[in-house]
Protein backbone atom coordinates (compact mmCIF):
# COMPACT_ATOMS: atom_id res chain seq x y z
CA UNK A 1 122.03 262.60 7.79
CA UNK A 2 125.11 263.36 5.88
CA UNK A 3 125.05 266.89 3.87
CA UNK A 4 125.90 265.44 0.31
CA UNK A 5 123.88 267.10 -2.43
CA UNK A 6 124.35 268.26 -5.84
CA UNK A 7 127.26 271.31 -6.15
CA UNK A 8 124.70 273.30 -8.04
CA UNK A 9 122.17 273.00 -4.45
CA UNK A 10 120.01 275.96 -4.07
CA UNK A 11 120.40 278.44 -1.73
CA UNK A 12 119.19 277.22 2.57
CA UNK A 13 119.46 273.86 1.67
CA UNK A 14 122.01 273.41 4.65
CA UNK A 15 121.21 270.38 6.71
CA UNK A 16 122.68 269.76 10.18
CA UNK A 17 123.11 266.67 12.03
CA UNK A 18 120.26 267.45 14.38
CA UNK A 19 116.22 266.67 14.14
CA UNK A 20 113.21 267.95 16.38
CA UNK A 21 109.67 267.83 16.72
CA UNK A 22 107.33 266.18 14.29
CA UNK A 23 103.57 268.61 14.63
CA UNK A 24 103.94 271.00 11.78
CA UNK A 25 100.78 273.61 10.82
CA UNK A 26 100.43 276.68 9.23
CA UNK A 27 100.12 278.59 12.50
CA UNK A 28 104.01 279.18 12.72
CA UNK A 29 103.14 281.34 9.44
CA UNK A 30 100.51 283.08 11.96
CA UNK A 31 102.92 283.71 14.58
CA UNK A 32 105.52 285.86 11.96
CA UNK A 33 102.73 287.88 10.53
CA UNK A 34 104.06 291.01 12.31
CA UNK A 35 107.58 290.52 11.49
CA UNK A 36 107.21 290.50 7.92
CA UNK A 37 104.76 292.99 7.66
CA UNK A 38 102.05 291.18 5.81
CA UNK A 39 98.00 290.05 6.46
CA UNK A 40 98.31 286.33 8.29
CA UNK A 41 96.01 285.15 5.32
CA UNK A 42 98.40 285.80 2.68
CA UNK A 43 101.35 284.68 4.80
CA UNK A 44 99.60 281.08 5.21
CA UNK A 45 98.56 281.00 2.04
CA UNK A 46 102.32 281.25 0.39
CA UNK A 47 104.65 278.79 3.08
CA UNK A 48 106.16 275.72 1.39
CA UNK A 49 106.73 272.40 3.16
CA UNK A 50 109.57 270.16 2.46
CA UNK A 51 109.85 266.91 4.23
CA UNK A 52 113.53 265.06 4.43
CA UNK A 53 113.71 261.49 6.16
CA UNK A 54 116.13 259.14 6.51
CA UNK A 55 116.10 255.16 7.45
CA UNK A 56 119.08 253.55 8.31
CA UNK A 57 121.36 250.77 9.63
CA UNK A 58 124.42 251.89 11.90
CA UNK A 59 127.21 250.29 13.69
CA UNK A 60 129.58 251.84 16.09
CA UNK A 61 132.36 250.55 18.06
CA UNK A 62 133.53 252.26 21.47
CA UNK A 63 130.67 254.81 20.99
CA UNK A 64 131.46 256.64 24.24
CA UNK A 65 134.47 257.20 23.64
CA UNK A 66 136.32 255.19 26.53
CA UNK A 67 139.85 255.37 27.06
CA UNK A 68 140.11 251.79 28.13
CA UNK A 69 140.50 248.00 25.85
CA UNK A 70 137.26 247.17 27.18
CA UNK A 71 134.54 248.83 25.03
CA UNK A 72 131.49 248.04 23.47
CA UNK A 73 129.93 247.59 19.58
CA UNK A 74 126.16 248.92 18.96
CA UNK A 75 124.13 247.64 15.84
CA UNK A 76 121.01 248.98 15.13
CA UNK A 77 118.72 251.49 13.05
CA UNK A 78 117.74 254.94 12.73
CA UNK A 79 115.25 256.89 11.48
CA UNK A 80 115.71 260.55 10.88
CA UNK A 81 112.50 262.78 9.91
CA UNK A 82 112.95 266.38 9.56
CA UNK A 83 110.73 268.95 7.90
CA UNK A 84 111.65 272.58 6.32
CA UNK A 85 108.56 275.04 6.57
CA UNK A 86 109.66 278.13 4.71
CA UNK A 87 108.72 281.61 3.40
CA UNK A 88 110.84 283.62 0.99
CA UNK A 89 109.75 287.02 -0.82
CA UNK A 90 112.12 290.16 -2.14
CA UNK A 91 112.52 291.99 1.58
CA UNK A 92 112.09 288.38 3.72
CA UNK A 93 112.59 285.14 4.82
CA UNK A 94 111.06 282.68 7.56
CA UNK A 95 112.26 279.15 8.11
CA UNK A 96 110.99 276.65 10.61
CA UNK A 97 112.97 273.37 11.20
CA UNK A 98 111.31 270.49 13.13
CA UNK A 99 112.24 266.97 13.22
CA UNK A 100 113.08 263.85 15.53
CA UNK A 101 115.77 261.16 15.51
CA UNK A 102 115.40 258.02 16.47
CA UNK A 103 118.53 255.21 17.22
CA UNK A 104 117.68 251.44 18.51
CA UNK A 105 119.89 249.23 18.97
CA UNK A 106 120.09 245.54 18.89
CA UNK A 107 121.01 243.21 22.17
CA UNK A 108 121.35 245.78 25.09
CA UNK A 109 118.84 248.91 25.06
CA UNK A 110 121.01 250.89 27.26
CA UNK A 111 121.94 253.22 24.01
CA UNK A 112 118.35 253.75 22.50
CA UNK A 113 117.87 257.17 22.46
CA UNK A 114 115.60 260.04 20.14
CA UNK A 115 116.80 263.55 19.86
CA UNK A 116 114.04 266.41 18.99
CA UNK A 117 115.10 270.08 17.68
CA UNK A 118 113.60 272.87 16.28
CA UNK A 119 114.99 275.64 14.42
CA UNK A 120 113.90 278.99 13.72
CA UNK A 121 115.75 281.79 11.40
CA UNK A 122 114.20 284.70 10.39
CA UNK A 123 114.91 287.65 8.41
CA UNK A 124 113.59 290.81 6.36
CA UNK A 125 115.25 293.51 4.89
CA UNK A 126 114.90 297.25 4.76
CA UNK A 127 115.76 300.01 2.42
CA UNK A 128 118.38 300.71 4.90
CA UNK A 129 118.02 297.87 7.47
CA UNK A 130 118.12 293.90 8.46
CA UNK A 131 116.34 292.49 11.22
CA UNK A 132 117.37 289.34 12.03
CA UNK A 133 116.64 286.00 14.49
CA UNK A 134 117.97 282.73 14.83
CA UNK A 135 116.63 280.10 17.62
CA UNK A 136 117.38 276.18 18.12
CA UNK A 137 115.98 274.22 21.04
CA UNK A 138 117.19 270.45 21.22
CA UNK A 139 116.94 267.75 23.03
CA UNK A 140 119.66 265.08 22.86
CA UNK A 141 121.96 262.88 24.31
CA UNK A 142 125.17 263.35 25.05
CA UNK A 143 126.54 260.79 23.08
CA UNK A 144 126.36 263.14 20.07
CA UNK A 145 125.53 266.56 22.08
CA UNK A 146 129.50 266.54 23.27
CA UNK A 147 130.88 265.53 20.09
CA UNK A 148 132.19 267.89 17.62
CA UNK A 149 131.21 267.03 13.95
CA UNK A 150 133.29 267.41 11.05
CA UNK A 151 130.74 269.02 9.02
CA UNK A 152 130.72 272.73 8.02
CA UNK A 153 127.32 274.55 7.54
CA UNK A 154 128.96 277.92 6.36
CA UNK A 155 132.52 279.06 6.73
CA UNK A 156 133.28 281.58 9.42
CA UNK A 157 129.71 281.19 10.57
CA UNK A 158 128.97 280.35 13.97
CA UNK A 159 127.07 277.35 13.28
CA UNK A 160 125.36 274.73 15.78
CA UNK A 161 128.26 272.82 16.50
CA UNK A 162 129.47 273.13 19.81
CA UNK A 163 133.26 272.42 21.17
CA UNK A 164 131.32 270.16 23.68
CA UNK A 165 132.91 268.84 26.56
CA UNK A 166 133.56 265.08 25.12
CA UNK A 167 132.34 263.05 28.07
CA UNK A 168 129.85 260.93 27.01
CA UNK A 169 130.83 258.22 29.00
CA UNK A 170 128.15 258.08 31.50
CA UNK A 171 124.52 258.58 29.40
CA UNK A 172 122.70 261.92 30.30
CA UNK A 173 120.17 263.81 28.19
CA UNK A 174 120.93 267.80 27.45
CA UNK A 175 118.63 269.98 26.74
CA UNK A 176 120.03 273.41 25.23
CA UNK A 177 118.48 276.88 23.85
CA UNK A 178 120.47 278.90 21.15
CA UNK A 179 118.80 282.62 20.28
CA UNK A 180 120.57 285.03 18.33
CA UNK A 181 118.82 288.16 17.41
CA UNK A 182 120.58 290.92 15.44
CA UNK A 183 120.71 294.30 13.12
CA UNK A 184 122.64 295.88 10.61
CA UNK A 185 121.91 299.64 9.88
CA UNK A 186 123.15 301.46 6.97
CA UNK A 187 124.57 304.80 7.79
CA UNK A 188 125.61 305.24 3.90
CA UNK A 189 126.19 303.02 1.21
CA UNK A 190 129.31 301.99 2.46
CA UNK A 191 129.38 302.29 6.42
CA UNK A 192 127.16 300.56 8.59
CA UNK A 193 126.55 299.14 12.13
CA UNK A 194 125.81 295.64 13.44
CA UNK A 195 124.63 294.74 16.58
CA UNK A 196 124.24 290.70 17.37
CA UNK A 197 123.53 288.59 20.70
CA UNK A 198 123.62 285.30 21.39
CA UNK A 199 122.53 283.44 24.24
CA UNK A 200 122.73 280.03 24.93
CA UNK A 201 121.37 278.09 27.98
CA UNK A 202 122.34 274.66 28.48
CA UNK A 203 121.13 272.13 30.91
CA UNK A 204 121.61 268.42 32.30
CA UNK A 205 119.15 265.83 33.37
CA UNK A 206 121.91 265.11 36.02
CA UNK A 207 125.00 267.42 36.85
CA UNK A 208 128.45 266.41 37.98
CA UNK A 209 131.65 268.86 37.94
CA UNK A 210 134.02 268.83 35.31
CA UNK A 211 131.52 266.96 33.12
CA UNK A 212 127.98 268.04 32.89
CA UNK A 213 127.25 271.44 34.31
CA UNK A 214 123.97 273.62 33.50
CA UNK A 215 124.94 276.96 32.54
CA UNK A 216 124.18 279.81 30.34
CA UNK A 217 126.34 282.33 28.40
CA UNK A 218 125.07 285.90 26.98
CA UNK A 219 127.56 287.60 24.58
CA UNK A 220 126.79 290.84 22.76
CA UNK A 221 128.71 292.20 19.94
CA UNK A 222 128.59 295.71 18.03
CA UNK A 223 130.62 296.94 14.74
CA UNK A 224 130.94 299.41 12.44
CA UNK A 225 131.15 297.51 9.12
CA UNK A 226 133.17 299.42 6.34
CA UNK A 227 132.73 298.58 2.29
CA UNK A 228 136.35 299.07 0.66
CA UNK A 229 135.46 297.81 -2.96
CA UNK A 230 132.09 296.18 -4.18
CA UNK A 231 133.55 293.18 -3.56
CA UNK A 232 135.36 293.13 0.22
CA UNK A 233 134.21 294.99 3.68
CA UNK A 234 136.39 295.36 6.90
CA UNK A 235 134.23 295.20 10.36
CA UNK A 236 135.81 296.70 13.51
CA UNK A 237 133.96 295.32 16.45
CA UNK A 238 134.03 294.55 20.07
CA UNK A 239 132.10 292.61 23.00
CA UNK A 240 131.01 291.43 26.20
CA UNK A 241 129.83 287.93 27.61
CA UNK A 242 129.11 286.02 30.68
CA UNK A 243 129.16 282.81 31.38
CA UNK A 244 127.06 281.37 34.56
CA UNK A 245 127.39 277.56 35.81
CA UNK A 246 124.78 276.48 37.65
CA UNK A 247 126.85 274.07 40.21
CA UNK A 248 130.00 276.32 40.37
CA UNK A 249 130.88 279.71 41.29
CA UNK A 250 132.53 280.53 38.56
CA UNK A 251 130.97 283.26 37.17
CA UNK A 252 133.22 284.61 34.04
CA UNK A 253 132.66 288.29 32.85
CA UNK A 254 134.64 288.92 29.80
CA UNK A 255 135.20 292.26 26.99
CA UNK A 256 137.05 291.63 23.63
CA UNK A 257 137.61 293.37 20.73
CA UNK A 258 138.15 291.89 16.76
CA UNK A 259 138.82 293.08 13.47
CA UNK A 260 137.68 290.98 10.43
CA UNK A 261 138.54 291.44 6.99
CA UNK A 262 136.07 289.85 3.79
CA UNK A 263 136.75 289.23 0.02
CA UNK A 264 135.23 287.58 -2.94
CA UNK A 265 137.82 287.17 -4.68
CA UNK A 266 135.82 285.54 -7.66
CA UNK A 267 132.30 284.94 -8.67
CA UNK A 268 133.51 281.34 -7.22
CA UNK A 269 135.61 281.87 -4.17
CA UNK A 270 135.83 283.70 -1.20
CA UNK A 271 138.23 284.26 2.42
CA UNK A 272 137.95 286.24 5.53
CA UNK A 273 141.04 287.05 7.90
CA UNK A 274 139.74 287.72 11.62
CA UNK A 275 142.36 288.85 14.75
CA UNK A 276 140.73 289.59 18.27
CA UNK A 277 141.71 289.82 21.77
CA UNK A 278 139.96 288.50 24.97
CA UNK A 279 140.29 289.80 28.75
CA UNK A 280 138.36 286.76 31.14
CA UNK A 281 137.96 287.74 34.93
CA UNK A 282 138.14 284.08 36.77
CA UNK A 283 137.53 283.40 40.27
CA UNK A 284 140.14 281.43 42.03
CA UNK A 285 137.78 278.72 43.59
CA UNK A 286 140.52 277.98 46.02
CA UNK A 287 140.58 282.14 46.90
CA UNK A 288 136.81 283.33 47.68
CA UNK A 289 136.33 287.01 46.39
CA UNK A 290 139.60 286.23 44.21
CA UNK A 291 139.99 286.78 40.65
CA UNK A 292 142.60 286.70 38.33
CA UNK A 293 142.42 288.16 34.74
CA UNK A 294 143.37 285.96 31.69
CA UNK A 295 143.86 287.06 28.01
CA UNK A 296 144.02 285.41 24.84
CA UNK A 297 145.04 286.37 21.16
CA UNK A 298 141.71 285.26 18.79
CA UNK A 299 141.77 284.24 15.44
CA UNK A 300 140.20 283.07 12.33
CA UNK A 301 140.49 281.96 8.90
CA UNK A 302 138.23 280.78 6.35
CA UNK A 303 138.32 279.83 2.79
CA UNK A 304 135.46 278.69 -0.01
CA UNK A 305 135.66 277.95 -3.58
CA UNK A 306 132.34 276.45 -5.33
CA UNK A 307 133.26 274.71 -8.77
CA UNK A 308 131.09 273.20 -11.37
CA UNK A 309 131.80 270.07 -9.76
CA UNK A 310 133.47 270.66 -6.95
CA UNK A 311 132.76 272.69 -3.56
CA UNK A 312 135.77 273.31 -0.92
CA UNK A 313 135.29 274.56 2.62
CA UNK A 314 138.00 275.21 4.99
CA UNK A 315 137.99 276.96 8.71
CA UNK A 316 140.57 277.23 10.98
CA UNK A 317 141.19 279.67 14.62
CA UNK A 318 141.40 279.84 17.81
CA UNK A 319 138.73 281.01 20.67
CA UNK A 320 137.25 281.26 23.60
CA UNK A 321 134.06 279.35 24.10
CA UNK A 322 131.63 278.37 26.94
CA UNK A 323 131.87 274.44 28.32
CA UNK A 324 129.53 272.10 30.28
CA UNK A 325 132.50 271.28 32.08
CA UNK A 326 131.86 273.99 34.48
CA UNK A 327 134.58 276.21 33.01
CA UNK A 328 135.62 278.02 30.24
CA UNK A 329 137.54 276.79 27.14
CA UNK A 330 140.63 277.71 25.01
CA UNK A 331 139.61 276.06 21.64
CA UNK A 332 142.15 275.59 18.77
CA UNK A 333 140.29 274.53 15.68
CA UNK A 334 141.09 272.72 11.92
CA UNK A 335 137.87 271.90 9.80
CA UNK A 336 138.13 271.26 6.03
CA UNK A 337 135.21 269.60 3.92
CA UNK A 338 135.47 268.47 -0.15
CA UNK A 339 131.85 267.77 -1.85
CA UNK A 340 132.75 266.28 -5.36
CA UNK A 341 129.87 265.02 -7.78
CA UNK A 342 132.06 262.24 -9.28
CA UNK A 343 129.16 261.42 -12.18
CA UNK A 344 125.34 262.84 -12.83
CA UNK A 345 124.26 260.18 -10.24
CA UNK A 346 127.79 259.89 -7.43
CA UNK A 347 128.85 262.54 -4.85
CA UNK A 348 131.15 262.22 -2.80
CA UNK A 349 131.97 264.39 0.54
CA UNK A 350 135.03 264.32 2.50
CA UNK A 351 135.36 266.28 5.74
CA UNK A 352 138.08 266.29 9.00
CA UNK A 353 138.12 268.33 11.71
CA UNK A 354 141.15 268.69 14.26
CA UNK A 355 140.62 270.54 17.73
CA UNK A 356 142.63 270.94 21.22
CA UNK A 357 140.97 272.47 24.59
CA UNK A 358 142.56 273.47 26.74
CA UNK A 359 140.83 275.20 30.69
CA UNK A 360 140.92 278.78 30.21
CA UNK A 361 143.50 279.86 33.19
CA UNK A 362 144.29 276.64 34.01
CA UNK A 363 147.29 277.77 36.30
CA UNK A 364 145.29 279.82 38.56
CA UNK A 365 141.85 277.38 38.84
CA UNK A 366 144.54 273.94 39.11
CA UNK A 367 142.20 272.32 36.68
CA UNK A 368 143.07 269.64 33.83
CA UNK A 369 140.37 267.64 33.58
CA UNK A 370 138.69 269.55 30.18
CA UNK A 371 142.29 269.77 28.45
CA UNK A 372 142.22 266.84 25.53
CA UNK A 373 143.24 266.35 21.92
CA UNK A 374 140.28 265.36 19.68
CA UNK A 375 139.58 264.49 15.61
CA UNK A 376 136.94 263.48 13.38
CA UNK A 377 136.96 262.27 10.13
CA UNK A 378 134.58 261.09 7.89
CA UNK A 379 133.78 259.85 3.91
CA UNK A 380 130.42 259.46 2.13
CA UNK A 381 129.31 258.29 -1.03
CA UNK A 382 125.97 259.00 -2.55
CA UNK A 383 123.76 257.82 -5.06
CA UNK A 384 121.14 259.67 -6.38
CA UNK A 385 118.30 256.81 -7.72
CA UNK A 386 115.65 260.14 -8.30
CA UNK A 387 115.44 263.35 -7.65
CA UNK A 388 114.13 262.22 -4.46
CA UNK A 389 115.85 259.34 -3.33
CA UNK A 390 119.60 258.58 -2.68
CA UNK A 391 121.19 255.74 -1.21
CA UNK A 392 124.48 257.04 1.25
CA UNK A 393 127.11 254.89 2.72
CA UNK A 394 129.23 256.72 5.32
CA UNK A 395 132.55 255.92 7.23
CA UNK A 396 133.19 257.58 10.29
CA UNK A 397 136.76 258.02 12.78
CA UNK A 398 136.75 260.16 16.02
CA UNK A 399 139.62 260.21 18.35
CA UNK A 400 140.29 261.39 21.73
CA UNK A 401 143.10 261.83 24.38
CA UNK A 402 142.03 263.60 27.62
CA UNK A 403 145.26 264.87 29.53
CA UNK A 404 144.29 263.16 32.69
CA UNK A 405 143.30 259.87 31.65
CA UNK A 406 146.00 257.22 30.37
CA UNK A 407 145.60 255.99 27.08
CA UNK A 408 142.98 257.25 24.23
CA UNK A 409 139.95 256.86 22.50
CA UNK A 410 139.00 255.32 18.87
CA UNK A 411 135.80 255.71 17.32
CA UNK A 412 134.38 253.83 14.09
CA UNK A 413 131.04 254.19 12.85
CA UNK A 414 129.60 252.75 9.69
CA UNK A 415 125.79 253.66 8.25
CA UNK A 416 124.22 252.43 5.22
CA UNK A 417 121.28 254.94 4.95
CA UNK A 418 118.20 255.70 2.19
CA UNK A 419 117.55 259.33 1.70
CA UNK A 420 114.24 261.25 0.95
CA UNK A 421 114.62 264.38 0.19
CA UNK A 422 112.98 266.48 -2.33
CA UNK A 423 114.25 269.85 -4.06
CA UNK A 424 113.73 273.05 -1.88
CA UNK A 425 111.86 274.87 -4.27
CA UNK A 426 112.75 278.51 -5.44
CA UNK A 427 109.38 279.89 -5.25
């Protein structure tokens, strides 16, 4: 589903383009008794359901992306069926995320497919603490596992949009595992300290090198978070992470440190400035018991300004991020997005996104294959028939250019889609 909405959308009404499993009952509610801190009674007794679904028609031309004249058009349906358990008091908030997707296609079968994912976040606040978790388990295909979308959930916030290794030419199902538990402690009203991990554990139903590899990566990251004014805060941080593929050894141990800079500027816009550096210990798979030590210069930038009628969303950097290639990436990344409510009824969202990978120590490890040039962009129109429904038309173009294949790849998707879904209500 496509994220358009009102500019005046409540608070967690994010939607990604994900969905998961379908059983919903109140005995998630059970399960977080302890973590907010309240009787499981009165915890069932106060969770609100809201169901979003989506049935459309789709076609897509070249949808794997091959670099050759001879590609194929898919024309089908889909239907998209998500649901948003959630809990929100002063000091807390639980939300569970289930849904499945379902594609068919006309003619040939070979690209039927269903995704399932479920997302967790969780969160309560102390008088001088926040406790915090974040979980997403999906199953999908790796026609749109390895793609990067255009969309933005939140600028500068690691979202669940992978760099993905972009071959989907040969059909595989992945199955990955996100958690990302964390804590801020207040040592005064102006200085406190953040821990965070995330762990991510990604696997194949079948592996090849350089394309699909089953691996994990575990990064933890502390920083002492100053307040300079009521209205901007400077973190000074650093980390450590490891990346393990399954089918190589290739084991990457890697330490960094970052300093990130945050302003409102108004009530309606806001940046953030981050610089880090990254020191990567590679094996030389030609040289057993070799390693050679790489280091890049990290960066980001992000910018959003929310108007009456207008929301803007803009991200840009460079990093360092795990792969199912097998190795480790150098990503440079471009993402804007523009959600305009054009009358009561029309929205409109426009969003890009322009990215290069390159094989982290590519001299050393004689590897190519995961360098490539890729871009997505995309338009949707809305209209809102009730406060429920809306009817969305979307236009779609990916590109991509690996280094060592000739030629590149054109993508263009079209989806005519009708939308259910309901306010998230604010209490």
């Amino acid at each position: 589903m496509s994220d358009i909405q009102p500019c005046q959308a409540t608070a967690n009404t994010k939607r990604r383009d994900w969905a998961g499993t379908l059983r919903l009952s109140v005995a998630p509610a059970l399960l977080t008794a302890g973590f907010l801190g309240a009787p499981p009674d009165a915890l069932a007794q106060q969770w609100v359901m809201t169901p979003v679904i989506e049935i459309g028609l789709q076609h897509i031309d070249n949808p794997r992306l091959q670099e050759t004249s001879d590609t194929e058009n898919i024309t089908g349906g889909l239907l998209d069926v998500a649901g948003e358990l959630r809990r929100n008091t002063q000091t807390s908030s639980v939300l569970f995320r289930p849904g499945v997707a379902i594609y068919r296609y006309s003619g040939d079968s070979d690209e039927d497919s269903e995704g399932y994912f479920l997302d967790f976040d969780a969160e309560n606040n102390g008088q001088r603490s926040n406790w915090r978790f974040a979980a997403n388990l999906g199953r999908e295909e790796v026609l749109r596992g390895e793609t990067t979308s255009s969309e933005i959930d939140d600028v500068g916030v690691d979202d669940s949009v992978q760099t993905g290794t972009g071959r989907t030419f040969v059909r595989r199902e992945r199955d990955q595992l996100r958690a990302r538990p964390g804590f801020t402690f207040e040592f005064t009203e102006r200085t406190a300290l953040e821990m965070d991990v995330n762990y991510i554990n990604t696997q194949y139903d079948t592996q090849e090198i350089g394309e699909a590899v089953d691996y994990t990566n575990s990064r933890v990251d502390a920083a002492i978070v100053r307040s300079l004014t009521p209205d901007s805060t400077v973190q000074l941080g650093v980390f450590a992470s490891k990346y393990e593929p399954d089918a190589l050894n290739q084991d990457t141990d890697s330490v960094g440190a970052r300093l990130r800079y945050e302003k409102e500027v108004t009530d309606i816009s806001s940046f953030f400035i981050e610089v880090g550096g990254q020191d990567s210990e590679l094996p030389v798979p030609a040289l057993p018991g070799t390693e050679v030590s790489e280091t890049s210069f990290l960066w980001n930038i992000g910018y959003a300004r929310r108007l009456e009628r207008t929301r803007w969303r803009f991200d840009a950097g460079q990093a360092v991020t795990p792969s199912g290639s097998g190795f480790l990436v150098q990503r440079d990344l471009l993402r804007a997005s523009m959600q305009h409510q054009l009358r009561p009824r029309w929205s409109l969202l426009l969003s890009a996104v322009l990215m290069n990978t390159d094989t982290l120590g590519a001299d050393d490890l004689v590897v190519t294959g995961n360098d490539r040039d890729y871009a997505q962009g995309r338009v949707a129109l809305a209209y809102q028939m009730t406060q429920n429904w809306t009817i969305e038309a979307l236009y779609g173009l990916t590109y991509q250019d690996f280094a060592d294949t000739p030629g590149d790849a054109q993508e263009h998707e079209g989806r005519l889609s009708l939308v259910y879904r309901p306010p998230v209500p604010t209490s």
